[in-house]
Protein backbone atom coordinates (compact mmCIF):
# COMPACT_ATOMS: atom_id res chain seq x y z
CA UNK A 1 -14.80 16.92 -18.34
CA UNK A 2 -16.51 17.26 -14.89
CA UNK A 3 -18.05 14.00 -15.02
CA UNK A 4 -14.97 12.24 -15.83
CA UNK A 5 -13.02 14.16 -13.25
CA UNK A 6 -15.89 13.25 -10.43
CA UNK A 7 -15.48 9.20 -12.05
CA UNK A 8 -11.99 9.97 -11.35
CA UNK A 9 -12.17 10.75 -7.54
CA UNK A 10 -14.39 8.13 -7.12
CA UNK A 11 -11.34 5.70 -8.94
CA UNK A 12 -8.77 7.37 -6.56
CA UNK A 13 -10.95 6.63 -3.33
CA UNK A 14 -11.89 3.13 -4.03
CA UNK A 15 -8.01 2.34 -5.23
CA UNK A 16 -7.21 4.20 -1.79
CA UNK A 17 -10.03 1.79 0.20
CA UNK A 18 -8.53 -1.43 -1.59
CA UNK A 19 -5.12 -0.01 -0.53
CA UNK A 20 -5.54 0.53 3.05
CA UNK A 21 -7.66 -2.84 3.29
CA UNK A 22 -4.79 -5.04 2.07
CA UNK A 23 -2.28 -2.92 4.45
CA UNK A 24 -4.27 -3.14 7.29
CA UNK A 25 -4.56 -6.86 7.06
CA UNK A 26 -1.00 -7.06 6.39
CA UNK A 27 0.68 -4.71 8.93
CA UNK A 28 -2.35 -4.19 11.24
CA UNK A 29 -3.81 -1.17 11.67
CA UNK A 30 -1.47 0.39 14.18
CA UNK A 31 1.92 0.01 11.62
CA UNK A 32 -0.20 0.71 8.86
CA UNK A 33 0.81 4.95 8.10
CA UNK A 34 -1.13 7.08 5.74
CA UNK A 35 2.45 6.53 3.26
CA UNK A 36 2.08 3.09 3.13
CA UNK A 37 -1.45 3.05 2.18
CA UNK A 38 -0.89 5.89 -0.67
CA UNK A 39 2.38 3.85 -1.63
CA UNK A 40 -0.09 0.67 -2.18
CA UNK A 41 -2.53 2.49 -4.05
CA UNK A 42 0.09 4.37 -6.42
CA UNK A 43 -1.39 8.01 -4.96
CA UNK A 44 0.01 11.11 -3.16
CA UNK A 45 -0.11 11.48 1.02
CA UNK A 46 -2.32 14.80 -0.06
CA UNK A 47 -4.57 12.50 -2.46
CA UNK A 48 -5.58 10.49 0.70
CA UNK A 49 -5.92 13.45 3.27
CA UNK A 50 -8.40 14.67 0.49
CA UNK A 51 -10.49 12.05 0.81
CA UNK A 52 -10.35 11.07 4.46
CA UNK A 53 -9.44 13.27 7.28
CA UNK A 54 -7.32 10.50 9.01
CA UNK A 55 -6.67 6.87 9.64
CA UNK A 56 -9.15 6.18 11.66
CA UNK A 57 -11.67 7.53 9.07
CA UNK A 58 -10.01 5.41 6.61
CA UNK A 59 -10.59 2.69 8.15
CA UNK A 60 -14.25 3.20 9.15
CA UNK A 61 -14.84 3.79 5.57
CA UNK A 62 -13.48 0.73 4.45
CA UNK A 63 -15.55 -1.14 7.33
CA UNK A 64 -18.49 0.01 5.73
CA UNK A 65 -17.40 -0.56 2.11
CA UNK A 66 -17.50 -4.02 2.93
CA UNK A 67 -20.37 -4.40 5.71
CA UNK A 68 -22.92 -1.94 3.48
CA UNK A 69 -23.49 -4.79 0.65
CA UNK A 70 -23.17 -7.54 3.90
CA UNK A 71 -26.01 -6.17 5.67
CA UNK A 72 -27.71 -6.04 2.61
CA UNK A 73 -27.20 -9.89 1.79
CA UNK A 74 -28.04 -10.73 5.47
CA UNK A 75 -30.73 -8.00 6.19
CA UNK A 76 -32.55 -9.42 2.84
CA UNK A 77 -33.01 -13.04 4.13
CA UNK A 78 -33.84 -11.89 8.12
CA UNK A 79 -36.45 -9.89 6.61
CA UNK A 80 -37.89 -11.74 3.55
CA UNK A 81 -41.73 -11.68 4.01
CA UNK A 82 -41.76 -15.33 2.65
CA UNK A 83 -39.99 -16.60 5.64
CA UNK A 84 -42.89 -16.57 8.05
CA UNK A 85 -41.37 -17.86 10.56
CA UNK A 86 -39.11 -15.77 12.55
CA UNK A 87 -36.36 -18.22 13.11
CA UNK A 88 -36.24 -19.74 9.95
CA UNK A 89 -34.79 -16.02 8.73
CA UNK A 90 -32.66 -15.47 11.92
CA UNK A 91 -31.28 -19.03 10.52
CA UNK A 92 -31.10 -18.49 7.19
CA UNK A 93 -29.83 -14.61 8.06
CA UNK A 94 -26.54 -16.35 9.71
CA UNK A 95 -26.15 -19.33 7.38
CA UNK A 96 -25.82 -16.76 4.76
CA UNK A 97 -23.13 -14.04 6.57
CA UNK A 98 -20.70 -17.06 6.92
CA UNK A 99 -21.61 -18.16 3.41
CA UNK A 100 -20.26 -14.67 2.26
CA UNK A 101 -17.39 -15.03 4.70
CA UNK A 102 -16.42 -18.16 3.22
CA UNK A 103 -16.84 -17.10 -0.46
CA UNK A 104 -15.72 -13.55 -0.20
CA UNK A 105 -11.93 -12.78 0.38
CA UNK A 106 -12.40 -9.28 0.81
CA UNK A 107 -14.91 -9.59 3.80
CA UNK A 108 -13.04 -12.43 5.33
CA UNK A 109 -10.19 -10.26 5.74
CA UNK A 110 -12.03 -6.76 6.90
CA UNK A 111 -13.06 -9.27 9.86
CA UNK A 112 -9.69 -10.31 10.70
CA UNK A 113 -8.50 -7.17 10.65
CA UNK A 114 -10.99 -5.75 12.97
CA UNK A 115 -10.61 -8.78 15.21
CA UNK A 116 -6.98 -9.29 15.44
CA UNK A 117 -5.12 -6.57 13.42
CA UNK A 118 -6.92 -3.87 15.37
CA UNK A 119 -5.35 -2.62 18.42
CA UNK A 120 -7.55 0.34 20.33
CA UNK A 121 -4.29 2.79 21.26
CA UNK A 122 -3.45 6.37 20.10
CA UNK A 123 -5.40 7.57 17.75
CA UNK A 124 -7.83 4.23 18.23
CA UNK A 125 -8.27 4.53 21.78
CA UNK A 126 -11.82 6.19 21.59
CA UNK A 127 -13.38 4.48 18.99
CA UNK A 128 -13.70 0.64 19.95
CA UNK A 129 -17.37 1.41 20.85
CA UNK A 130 -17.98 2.77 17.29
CA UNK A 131 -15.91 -0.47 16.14
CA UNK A 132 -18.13 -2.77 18.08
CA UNK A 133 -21.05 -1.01 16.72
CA UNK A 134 -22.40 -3.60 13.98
CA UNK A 135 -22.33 -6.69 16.31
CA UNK A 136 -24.54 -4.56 18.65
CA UNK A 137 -26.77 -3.75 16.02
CA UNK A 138 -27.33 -7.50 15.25
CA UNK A 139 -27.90 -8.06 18.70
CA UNK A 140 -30.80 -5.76 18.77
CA UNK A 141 -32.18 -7.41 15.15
CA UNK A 142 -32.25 -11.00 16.67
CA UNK A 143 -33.70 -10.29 19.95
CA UNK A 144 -36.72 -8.17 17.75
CA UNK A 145 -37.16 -11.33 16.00
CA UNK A 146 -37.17 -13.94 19.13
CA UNK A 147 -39.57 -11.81 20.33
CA UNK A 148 -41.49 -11.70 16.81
CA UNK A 149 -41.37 -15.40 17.37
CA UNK A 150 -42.37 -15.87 20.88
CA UNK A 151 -45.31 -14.19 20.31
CA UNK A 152 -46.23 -16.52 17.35
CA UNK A 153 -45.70 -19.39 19.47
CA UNK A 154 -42.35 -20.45 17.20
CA UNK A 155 -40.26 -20.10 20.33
CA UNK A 156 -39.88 -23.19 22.98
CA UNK A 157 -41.70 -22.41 25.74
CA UNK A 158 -39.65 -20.99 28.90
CA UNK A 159 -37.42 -19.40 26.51
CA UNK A 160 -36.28 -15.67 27.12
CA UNK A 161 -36.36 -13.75 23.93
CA UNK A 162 -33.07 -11.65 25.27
CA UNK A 163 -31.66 -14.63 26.24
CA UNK A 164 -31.70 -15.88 23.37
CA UNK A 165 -30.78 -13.31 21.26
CA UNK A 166 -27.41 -13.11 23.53
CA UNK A 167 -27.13 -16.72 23.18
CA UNK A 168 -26.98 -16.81 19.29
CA UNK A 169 -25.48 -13.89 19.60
CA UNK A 170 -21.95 -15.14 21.69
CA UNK A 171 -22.77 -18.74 19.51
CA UNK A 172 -22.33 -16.53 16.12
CA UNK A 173 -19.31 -14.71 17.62
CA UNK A 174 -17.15 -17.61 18.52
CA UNK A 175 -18.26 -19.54 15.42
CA UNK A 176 -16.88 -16.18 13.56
CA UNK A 177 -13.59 -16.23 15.81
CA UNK A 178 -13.10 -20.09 14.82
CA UNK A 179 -13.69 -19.33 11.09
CA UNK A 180 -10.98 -16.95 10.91
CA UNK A 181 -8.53 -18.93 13.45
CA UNK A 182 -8.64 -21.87 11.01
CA UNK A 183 -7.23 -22.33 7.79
CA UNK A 184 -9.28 -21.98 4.21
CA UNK A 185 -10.55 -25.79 3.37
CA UNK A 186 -9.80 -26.58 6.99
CA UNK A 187 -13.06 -28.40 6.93
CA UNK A 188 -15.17 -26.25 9.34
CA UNK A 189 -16.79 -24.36 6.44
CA UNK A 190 -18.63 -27.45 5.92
CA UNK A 191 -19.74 -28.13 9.31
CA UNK A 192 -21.32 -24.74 9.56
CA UNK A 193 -24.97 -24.97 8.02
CA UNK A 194 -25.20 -27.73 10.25
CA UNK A 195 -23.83 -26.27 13.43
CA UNK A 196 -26.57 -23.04 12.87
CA UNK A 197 -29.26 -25.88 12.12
CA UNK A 198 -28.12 -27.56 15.98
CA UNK A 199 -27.69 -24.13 17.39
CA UNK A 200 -31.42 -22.96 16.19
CA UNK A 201 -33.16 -26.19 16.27
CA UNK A 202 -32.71 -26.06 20.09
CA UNK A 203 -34.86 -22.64 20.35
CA UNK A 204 -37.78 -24.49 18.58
CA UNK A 205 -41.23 -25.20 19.93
């Protein structure tokens, strides 16, 4: 009986996750209410405030539901020992976070809610750092890996690391902010392998 009441919970706060997900892309986070998101997932206002102590923890909860297995897809190929060199997997690393993008409907919408269903007021106000947080982190991954590569001799010569790293870094934001601006099967889905293989090819001895 405990088990199934503990498989339970977990039900309720993944049907509460999926809720507040589809709410905050629809409304955006600021209309989105603590009602709405129990309405959506067919729970009580008290069923949610026993999960999650407020919105904003909501919603930092269902960023990670989504960028926990992300990271893992992307972390896997920057990392992979058989990729020895260093840009190959900062290439293959970004090939394959737009290839989950384009293929998973759930991520594609926790971006655009964070990038244009997100406004940092009220009870927001304080925590666009914390938002901001993941794109900082791969900052810091890419720029240990131009360096990784620089000091292999991978990297074109005259090349800043850092530079680099914010270069790709700005390059992978915009291509993200074009992704979502465009419609599905617009057609730049396709061109993006190919733009990351330009974009990378560039930093090449």
């Amino acid at each position: 009986m405990v088990r199934k009441t503990k498989e339970e919970a977990e039900q309720t706060r993944r049907d509460i996750l999926d809720a507040a997900r589809r709410v905050f892309h629809e409304c955006g986070v600021v209309r989105s209410s603590l009602d709405k998101i129990a309405k959506a997932a067919g729970v009580t206002r008290g069923a949610v405030y026993w999960h999650f102590r407020d919105k904003a923890e909501l919603f930092f909860a269902m960023r990670d539901d989504v960028f926990a297995p992300m990271l893992g897809c992307t972390d896997a190929v920057l990392y992979d020992p058989a990729l020895t060199n260093p840009l190959d997997a900062i290439e293959g690393s970004i090939k394959e976070f737009f290839r989950v993008i384009g293929e998973c409907p759930n991520f594609r919408e926790v971006f655009e809610i964070m990038i244009s269903r997100c406004e940092y007021v009220d009870e927001f106000a304080s925590v666009e750092q914390e938002v901001g947080r993941p794109a900082l982190e791969f900052l810091q991954k890419i720029e240990r890996m131009y360096r990784l590569a620089a000091d292999k001799g991978y990297l074109r010569a005259g090349i800043d690391p850092a530079a680099a790293a914010h270069d790709t870094w700005a390059f992978t934001s915009g291509l993200l902010h074009l992704t979502l601006g465009c419609r599905k099967n617009s057609g730049l889905e396709r061109s993006i392998p190919a733009m990351i293989t330009a974009h990378m090819a560039l930093r090449r001895a």
